[in-house]
C-alpha atoms as a PDB file:
ATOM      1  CA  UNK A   1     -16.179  -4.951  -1.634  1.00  0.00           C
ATOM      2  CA  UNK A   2     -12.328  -4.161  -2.437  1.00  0.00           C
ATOM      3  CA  UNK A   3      -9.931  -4.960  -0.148  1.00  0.00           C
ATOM      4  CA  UNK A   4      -6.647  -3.231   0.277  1.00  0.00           C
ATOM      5  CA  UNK A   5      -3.292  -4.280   2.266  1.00  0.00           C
ATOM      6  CA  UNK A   6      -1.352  -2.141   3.950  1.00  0.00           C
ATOM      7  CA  UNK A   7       2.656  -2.538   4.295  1.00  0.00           C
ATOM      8  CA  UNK A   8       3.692  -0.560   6.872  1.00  0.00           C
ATOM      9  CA  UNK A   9       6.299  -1.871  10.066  1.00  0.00           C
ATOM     10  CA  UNK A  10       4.595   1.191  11.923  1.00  0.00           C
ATOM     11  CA  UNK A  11       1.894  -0.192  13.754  1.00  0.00           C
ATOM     12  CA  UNK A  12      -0.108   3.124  14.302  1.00  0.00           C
ATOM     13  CA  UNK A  13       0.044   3.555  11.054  1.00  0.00           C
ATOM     14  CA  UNK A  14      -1.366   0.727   9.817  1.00  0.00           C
ATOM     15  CA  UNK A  15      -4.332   0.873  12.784  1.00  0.00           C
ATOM     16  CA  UNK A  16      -4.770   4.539  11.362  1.00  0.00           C
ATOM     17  CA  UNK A  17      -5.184   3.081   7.584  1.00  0.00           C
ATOM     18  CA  UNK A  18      -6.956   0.624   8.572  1.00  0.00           C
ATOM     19  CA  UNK A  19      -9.449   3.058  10.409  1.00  0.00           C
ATOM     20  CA  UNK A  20     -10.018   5.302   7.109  1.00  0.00           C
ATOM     21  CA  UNK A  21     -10.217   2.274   4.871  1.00  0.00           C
ATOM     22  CA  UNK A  22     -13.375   0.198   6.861  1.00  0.00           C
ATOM     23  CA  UNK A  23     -15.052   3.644   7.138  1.00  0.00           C
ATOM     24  CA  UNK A  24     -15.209   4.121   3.937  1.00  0.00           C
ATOM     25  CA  UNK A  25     -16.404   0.701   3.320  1.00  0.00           C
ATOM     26  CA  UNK A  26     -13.285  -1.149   1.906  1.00  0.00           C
ATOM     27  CA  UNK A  27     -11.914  -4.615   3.637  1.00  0.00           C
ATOM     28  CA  UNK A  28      -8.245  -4.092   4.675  1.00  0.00           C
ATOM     29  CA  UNK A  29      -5.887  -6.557   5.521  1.00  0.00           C
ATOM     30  CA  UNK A  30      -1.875  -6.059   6.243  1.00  0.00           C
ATOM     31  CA  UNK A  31       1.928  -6.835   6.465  1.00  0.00           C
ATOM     32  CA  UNK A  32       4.529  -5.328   8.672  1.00  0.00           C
ATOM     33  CA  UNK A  33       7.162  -5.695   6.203  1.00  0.00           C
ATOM     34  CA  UNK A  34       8.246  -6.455   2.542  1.00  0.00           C
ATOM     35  CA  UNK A  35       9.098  -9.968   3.774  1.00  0.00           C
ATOM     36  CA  UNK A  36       5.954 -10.866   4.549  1.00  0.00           C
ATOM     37  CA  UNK A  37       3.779  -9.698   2.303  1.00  0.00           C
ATOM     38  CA  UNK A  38       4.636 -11.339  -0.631  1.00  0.00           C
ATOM     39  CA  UNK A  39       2.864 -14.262   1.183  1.00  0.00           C
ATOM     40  CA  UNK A  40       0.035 -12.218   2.450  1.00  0.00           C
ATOM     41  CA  UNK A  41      -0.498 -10.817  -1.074  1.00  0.00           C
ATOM     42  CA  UNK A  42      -1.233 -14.616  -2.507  1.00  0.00           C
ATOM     43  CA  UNK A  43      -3.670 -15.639   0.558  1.00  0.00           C
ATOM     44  CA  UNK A  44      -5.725 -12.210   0.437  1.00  0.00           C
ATOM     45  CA  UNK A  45      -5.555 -11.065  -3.196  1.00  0.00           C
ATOM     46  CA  UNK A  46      -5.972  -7.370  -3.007  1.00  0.00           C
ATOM     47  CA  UNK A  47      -7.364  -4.841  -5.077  1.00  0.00           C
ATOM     48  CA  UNK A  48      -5.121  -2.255  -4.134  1.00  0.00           C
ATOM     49  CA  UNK A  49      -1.259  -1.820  -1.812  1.00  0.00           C
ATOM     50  CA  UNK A  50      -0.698   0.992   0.483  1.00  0.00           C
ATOM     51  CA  UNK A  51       3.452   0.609   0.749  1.00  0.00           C
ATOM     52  CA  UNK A  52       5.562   2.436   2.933  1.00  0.00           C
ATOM     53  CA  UNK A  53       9.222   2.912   1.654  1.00  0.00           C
ATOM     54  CA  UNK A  54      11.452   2.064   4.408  1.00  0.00           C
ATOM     55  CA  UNK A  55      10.946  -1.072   6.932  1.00  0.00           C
ATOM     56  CA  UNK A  56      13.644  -3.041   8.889  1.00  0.00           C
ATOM     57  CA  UNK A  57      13.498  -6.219   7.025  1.00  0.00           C
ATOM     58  CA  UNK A  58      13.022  -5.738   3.434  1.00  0.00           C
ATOM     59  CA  UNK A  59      12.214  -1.858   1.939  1.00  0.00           C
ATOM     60  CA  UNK A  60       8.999  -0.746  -0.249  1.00  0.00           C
ATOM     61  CA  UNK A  61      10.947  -1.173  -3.507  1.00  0.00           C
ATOM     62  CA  UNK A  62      12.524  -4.394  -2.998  1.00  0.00           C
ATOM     63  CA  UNK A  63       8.639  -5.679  -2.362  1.00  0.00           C
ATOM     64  CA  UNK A  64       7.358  -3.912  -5.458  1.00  0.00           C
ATOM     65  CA  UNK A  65       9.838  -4.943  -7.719  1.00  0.00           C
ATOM     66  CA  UNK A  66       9.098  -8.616  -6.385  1.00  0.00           C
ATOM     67  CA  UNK A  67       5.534  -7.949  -7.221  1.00  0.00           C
ATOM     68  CA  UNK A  68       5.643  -6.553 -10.908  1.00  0.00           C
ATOM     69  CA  UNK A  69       7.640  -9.232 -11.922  1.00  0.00           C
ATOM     70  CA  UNK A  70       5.033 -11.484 -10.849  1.00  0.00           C
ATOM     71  CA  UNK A  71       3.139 -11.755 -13.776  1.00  0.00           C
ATOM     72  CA  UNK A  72      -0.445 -13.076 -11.479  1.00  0.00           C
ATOM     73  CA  UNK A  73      -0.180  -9.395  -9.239  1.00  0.00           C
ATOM     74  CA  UNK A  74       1.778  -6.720 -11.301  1.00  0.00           C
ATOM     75  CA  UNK A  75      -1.796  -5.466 -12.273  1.00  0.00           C
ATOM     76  CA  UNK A  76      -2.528  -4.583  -8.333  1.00  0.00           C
ATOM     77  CA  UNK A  77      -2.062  -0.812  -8.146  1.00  0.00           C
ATOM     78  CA  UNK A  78       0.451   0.368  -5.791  1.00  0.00           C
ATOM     79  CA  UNK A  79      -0.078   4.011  -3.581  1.00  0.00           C
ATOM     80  CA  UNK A  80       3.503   4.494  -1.719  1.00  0.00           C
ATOM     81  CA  UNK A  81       2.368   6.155   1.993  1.00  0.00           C
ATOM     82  CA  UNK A  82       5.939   7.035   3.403  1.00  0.00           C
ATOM     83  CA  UNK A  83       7.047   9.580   5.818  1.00  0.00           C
ATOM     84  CA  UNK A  84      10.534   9.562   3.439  1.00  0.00           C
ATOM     85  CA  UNK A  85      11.382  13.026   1.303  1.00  0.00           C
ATOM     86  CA  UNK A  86      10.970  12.057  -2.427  1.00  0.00           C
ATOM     87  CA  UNK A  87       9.802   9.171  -2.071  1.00  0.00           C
ATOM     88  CA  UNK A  88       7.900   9.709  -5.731  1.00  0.00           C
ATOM     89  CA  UNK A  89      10.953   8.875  -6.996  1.00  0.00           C
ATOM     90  CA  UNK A  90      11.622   5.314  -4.956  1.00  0.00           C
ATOM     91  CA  UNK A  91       8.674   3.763  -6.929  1.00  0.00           C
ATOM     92  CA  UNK A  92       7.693   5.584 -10.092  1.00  0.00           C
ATOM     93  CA  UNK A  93       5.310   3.124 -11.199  1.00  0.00           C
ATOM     94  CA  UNK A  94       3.122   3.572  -8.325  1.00  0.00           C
ATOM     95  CA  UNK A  95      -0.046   5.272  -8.856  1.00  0.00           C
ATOM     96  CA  UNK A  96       0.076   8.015  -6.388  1.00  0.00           C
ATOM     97  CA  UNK A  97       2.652   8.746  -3.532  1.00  0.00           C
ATOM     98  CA  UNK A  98       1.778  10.579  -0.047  1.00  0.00           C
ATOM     99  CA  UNK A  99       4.192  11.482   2.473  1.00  0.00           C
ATOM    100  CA  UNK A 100       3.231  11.290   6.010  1.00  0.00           C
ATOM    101  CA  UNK A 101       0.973  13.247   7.575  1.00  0.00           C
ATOM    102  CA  UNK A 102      -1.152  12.757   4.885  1.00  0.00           C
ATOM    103  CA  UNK A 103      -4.672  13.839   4.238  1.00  0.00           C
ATOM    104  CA  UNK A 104      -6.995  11.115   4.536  1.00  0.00           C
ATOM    105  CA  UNK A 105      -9.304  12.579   2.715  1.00  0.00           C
ATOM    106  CA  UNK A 106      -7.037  13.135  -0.556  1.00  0.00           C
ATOM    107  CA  UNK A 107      -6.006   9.577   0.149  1.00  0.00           C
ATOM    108  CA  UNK A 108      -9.620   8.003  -0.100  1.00  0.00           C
ATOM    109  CA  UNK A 109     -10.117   9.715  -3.406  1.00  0.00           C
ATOM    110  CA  UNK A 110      -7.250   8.728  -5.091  1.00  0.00           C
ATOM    111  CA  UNK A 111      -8.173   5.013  -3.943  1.00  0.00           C
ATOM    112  CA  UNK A 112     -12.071   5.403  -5.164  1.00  0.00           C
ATOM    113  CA  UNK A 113     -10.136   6.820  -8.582  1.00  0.00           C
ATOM    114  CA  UNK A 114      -7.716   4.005  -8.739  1.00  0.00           C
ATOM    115  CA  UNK A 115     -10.440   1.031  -8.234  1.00  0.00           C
ATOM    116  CA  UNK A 116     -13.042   3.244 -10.558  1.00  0.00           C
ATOM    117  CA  UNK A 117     -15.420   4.047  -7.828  1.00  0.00           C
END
């Protein structure tokens, strides 16, 4: 079963994820900020990152650039979920970017697409 983490310092949000993820049969687990979630990333290893752009402590592309240049978790595929106007262009190496309210339907496929499902 894949498991995905969520980065998001909104809390609804992440309950909300979290929600459409374990319905559709995928383990989720999460950080409330960049900060965190470098650390979260080694203990849980996930198969894919939800990553909202800006959070008080440390923002979306600080994290990702953190994580590409770690050579063991570049590979994990990255879909920015941010409520932020063009925020395609904060991260263009992510695989897909939604801006809140999203569909969670167009969401779930582009996750079953991303992990080949």
């Amino acid at each position: 079963m894949a498991k995905i983490m969520i980065i998001d310092d909104d809390p609804n949000i992440v309950t909300y994820l979290t929600d459409i993820f374990t319905d559709n049969g995928y383990q989720t687990c999460s950080a409330a900020d960049g900060s965190q979630a470098m650390e979260i990333v080694k203990n849980e290893q996930p198969d894919l990152i939800t990553l909202d752009i800006e959070m008080p402590e440390e923002w979306g592309p600080r994290f990702y650039r953190k994580l590409s240049q770690d050579p063991e978790y570049k590979r994990i595929p990255v879909i920015v979920v941010s409520g932020l106007a063009g925020n395609k262009y904060a991260i263009p190496k992510a695989v897909a970017s939604l801006t809140k309210p999203f569909d969670p339907s167009e969401l779930i496929g582009i996750v079953k697409e991303v992990l080949g499902q």
